[in-house]
N, C-alpha and C. Protein backbone atom coordinates (compact mmCIF):
# COMPACT_ATOMS: atom_id res chain seq x y z
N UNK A 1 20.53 62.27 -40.56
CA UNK A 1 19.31 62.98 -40.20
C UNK A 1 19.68 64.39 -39.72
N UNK A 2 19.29 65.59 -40.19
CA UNK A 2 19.79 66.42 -39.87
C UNK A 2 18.30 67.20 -38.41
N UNK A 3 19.18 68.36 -38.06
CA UNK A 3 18.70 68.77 -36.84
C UNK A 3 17.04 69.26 -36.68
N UNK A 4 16.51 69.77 -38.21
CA UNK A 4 15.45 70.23 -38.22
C UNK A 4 14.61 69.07 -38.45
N UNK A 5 14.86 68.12 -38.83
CA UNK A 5 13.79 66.86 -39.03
C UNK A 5 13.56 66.44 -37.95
N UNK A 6 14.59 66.37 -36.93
CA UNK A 6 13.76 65.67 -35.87
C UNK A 6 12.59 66.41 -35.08
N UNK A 7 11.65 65.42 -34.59
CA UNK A 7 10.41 65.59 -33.61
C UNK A 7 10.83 66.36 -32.54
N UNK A 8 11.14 67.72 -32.35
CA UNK A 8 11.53 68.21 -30.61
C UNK A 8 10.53 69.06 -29.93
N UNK A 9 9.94 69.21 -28.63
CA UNK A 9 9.31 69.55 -28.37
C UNK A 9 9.63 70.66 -28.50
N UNK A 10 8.82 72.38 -28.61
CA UNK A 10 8.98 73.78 -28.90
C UNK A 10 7.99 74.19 -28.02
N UNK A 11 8.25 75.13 -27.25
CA UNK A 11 6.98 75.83 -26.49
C UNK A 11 7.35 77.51 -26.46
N UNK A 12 6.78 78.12 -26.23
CA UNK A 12 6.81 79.77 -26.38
C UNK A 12 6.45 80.10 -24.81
N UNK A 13 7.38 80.87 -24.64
CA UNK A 13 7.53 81.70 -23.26
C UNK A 13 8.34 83.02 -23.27
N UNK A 14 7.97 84.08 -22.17
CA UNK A 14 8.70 84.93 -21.86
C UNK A 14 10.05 84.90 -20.85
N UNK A 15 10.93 86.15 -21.65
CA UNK A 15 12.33 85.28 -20.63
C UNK A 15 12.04 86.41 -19.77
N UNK A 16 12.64 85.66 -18.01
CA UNK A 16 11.98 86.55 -17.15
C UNK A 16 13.34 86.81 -16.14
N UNK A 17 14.80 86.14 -17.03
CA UNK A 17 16.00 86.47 -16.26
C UNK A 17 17.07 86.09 -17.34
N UNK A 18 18.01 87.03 -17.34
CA UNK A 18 19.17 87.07 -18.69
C UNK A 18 20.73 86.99 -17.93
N UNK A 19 20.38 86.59 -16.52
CA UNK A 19 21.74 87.24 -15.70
C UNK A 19 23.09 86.43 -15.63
N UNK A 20 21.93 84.84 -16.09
CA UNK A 20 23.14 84.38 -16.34
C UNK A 20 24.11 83.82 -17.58
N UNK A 21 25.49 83.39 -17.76
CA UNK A 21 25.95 83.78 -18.87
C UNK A 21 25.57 82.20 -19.61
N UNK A 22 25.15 82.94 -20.84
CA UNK A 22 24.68 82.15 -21.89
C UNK A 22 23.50 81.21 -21.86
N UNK A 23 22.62 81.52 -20.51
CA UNK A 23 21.39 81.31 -20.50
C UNK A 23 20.79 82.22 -20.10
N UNK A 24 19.15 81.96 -20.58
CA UNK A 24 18.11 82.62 -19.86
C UNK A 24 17.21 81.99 -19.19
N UNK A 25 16.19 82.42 -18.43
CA UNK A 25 14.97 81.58 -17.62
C UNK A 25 14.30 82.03 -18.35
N UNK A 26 13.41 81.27 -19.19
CA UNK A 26 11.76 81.06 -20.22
C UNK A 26 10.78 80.58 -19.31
N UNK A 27 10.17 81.73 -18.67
CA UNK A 27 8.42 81.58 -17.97
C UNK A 27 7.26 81.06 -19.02
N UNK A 28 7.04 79.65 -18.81
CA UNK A 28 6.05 79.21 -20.14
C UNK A 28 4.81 78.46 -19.40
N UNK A 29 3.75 80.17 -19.81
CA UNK A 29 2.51 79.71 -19.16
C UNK A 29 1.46 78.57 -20.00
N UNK A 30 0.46 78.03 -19.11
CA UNK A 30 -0.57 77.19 -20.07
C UNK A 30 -2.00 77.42 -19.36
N UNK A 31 -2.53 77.20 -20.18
CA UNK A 31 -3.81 77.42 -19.75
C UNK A 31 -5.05 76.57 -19.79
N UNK A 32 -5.38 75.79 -19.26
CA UNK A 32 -6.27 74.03 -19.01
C UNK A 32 -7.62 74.43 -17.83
N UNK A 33 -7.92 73.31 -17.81
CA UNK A 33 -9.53 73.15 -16.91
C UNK A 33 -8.78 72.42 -15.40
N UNK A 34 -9.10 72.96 -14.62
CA UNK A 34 -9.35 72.04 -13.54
C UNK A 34 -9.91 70.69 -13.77
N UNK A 35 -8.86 69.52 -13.25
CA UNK A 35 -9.56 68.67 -13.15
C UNK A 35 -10.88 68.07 -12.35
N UNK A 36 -11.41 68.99 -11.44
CA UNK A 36 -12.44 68.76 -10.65
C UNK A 36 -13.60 70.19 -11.17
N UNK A 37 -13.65 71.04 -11.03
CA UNK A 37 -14.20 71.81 -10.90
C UNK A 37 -14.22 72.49 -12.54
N UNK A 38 -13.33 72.09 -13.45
CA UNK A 38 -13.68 72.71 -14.64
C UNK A 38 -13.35 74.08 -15.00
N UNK A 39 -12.92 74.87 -14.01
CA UNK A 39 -12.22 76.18 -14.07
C UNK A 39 -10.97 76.44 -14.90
N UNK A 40 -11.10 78.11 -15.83
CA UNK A 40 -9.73 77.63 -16.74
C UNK A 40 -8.36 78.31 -15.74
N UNK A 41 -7.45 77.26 -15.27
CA UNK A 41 -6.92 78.16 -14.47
C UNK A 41 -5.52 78.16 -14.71
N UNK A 42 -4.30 79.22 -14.91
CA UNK A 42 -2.90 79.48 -15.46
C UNK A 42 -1.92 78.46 -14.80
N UNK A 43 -1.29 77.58 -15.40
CA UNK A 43 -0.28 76.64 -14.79
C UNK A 43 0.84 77.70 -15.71
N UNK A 44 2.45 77.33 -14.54
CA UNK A 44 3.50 78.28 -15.30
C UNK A 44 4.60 77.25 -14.73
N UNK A 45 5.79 77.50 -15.80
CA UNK A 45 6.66 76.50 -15.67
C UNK A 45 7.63 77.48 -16.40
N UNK A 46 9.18 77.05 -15.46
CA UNK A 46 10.01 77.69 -15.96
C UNK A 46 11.42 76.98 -15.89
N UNK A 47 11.77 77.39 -17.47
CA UNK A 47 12.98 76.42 -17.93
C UNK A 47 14.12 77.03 -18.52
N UNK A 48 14.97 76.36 -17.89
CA UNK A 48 16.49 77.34 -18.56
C UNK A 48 16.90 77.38 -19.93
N UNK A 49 16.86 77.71 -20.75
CA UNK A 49 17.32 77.73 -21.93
C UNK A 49 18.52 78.51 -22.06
N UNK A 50 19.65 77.52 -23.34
CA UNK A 50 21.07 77.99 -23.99
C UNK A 50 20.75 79.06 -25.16
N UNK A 51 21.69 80.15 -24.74
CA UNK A 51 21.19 81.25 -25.18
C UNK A 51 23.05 81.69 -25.73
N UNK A 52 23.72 81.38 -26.76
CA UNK A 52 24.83 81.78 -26.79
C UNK A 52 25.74 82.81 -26.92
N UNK A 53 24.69 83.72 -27.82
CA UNK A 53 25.20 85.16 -27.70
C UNK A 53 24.56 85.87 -26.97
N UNK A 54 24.08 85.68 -26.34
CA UNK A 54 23.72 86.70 -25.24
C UNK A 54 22.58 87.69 -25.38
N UNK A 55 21.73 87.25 -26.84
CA UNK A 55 21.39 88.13 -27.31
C UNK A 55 19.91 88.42 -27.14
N UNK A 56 19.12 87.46 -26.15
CA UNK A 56 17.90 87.81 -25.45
C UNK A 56 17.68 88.30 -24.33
N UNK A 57 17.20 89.57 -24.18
CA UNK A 57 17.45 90.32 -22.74
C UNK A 57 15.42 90.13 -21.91
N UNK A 58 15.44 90.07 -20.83
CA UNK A 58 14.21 90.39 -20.44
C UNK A 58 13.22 90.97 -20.34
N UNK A 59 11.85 89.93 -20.72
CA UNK A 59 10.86 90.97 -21.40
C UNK A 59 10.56 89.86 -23.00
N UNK A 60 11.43 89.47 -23.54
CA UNK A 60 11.07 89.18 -24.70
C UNK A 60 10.27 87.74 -24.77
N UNK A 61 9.74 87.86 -25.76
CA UNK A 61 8.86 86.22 -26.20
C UNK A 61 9.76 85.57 -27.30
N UNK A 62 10.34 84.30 -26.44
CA UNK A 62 11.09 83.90 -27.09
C UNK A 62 10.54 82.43 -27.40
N UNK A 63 10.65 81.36 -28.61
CA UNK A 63 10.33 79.91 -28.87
C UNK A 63 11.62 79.22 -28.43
N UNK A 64 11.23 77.90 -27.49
CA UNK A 64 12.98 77.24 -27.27
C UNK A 64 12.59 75.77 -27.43
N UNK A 65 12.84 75.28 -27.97
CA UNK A 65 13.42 73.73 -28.08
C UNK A 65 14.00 72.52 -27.53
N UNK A 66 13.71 71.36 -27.31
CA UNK A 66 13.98 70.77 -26.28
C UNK A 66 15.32 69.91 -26.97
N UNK A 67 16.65 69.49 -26.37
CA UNK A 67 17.83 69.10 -27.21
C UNK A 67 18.34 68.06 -26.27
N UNK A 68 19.79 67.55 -26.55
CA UNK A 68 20.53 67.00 -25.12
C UNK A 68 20.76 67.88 -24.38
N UNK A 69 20.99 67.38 -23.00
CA UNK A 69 21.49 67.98 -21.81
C UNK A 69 23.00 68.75 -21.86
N UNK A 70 22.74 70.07 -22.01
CA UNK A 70 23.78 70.89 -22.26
C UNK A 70 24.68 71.46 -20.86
N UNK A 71 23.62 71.36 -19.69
CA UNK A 71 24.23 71.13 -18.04
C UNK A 71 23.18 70.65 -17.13
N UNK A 72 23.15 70.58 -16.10
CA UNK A 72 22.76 70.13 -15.11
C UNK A 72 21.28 70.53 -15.01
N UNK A 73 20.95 71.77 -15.29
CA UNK A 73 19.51 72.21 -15.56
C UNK A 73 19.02 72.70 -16.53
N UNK A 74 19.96 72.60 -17.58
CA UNK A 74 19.66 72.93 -18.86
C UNK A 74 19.68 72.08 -20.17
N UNK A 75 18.32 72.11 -20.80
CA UNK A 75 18.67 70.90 -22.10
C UNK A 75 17.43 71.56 -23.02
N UNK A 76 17.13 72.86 -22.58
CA UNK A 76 16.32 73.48 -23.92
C UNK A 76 17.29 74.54 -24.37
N UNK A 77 17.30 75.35 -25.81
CA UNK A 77 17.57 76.09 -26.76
C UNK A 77 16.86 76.97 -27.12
N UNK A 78 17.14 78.35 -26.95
CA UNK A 78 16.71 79.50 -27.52
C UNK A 78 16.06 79.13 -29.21
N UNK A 79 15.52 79.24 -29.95
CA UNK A 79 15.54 78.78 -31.38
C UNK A 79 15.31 80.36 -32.33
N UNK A 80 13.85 80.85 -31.86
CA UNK A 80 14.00 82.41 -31.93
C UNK A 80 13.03 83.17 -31.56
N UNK A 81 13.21 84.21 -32.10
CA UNK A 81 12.42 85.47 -31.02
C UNK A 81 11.72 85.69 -31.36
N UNK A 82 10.29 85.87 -30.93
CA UNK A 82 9.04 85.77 -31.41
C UNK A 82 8.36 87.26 -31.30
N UNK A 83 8.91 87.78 -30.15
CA UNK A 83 8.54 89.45 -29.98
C UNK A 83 9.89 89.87 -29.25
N UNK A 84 9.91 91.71 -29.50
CA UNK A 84 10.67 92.28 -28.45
C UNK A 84 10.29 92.43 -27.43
N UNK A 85 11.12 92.90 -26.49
CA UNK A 85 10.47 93.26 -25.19
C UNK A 85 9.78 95.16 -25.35
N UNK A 86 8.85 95.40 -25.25
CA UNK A 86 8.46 96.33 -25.32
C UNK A 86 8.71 97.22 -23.98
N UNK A 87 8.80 98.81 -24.30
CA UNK A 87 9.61 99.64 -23.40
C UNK A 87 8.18 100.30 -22.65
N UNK A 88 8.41 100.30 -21.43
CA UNK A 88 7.03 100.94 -20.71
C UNK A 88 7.29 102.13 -20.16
C-alpha cells in the first residue's frame, strides 16, 4: 500500500514559528456554532509539523498531514504550500 492511498487526516494552517530545526508550529483555525447559543465563533489549534528542509518560513499557508509519531510532539508533516507569506 503505498503512502498516498492511505486515509490521513490534512488540515490547512498558517505557520506561526520556523525556529525550530526541522519543524514548524501550524496555527489551524476552525470555525463552528456554539453549542448553546449558536454563535459562529473561531476555535484555533496548534500543531507541530516535520518540516525537513527548512523550507517554510513564517507567514505562509501551509497543508500538513497526520503520519507516525516522528517525536514527542510531533506526528504531522508539512505536505505543501498552499500560499507565500506575503511582505507588508
Amino acid at each position: 500500500m503505498s503512502e498516498t492511498s492511505k486515509n490521513t487526516r490534512t488540515l490547512i494552517g498558517r505557520v506561526v514559528s520556523d525556529k525550530r530545526a526541522k519543524t514548524v508550529t501550524v496555527l489551524v483555525e476552525r470555525r463552528n456554532a456554539h453549542e448553546l447559543y449558536g454563535k459562529i465563533v473561531a476555535r484555533s489549534s496548534k500543531y507541530h509539523a516535520h518540516d525537513e528542509k527548512g523550507e517554510f518560513k513564517m507567514g505562509d499557508l501551509v497543508e500538513i498531514s497526520e503520519g507516525r509519531p516522528i517525536s514527542k510532539t510531533k506526528s504531522w508533516t508539512v505536505t505543501r504550500l498552499v500560499e507565500k507569506a506575503r511582505l507588508v
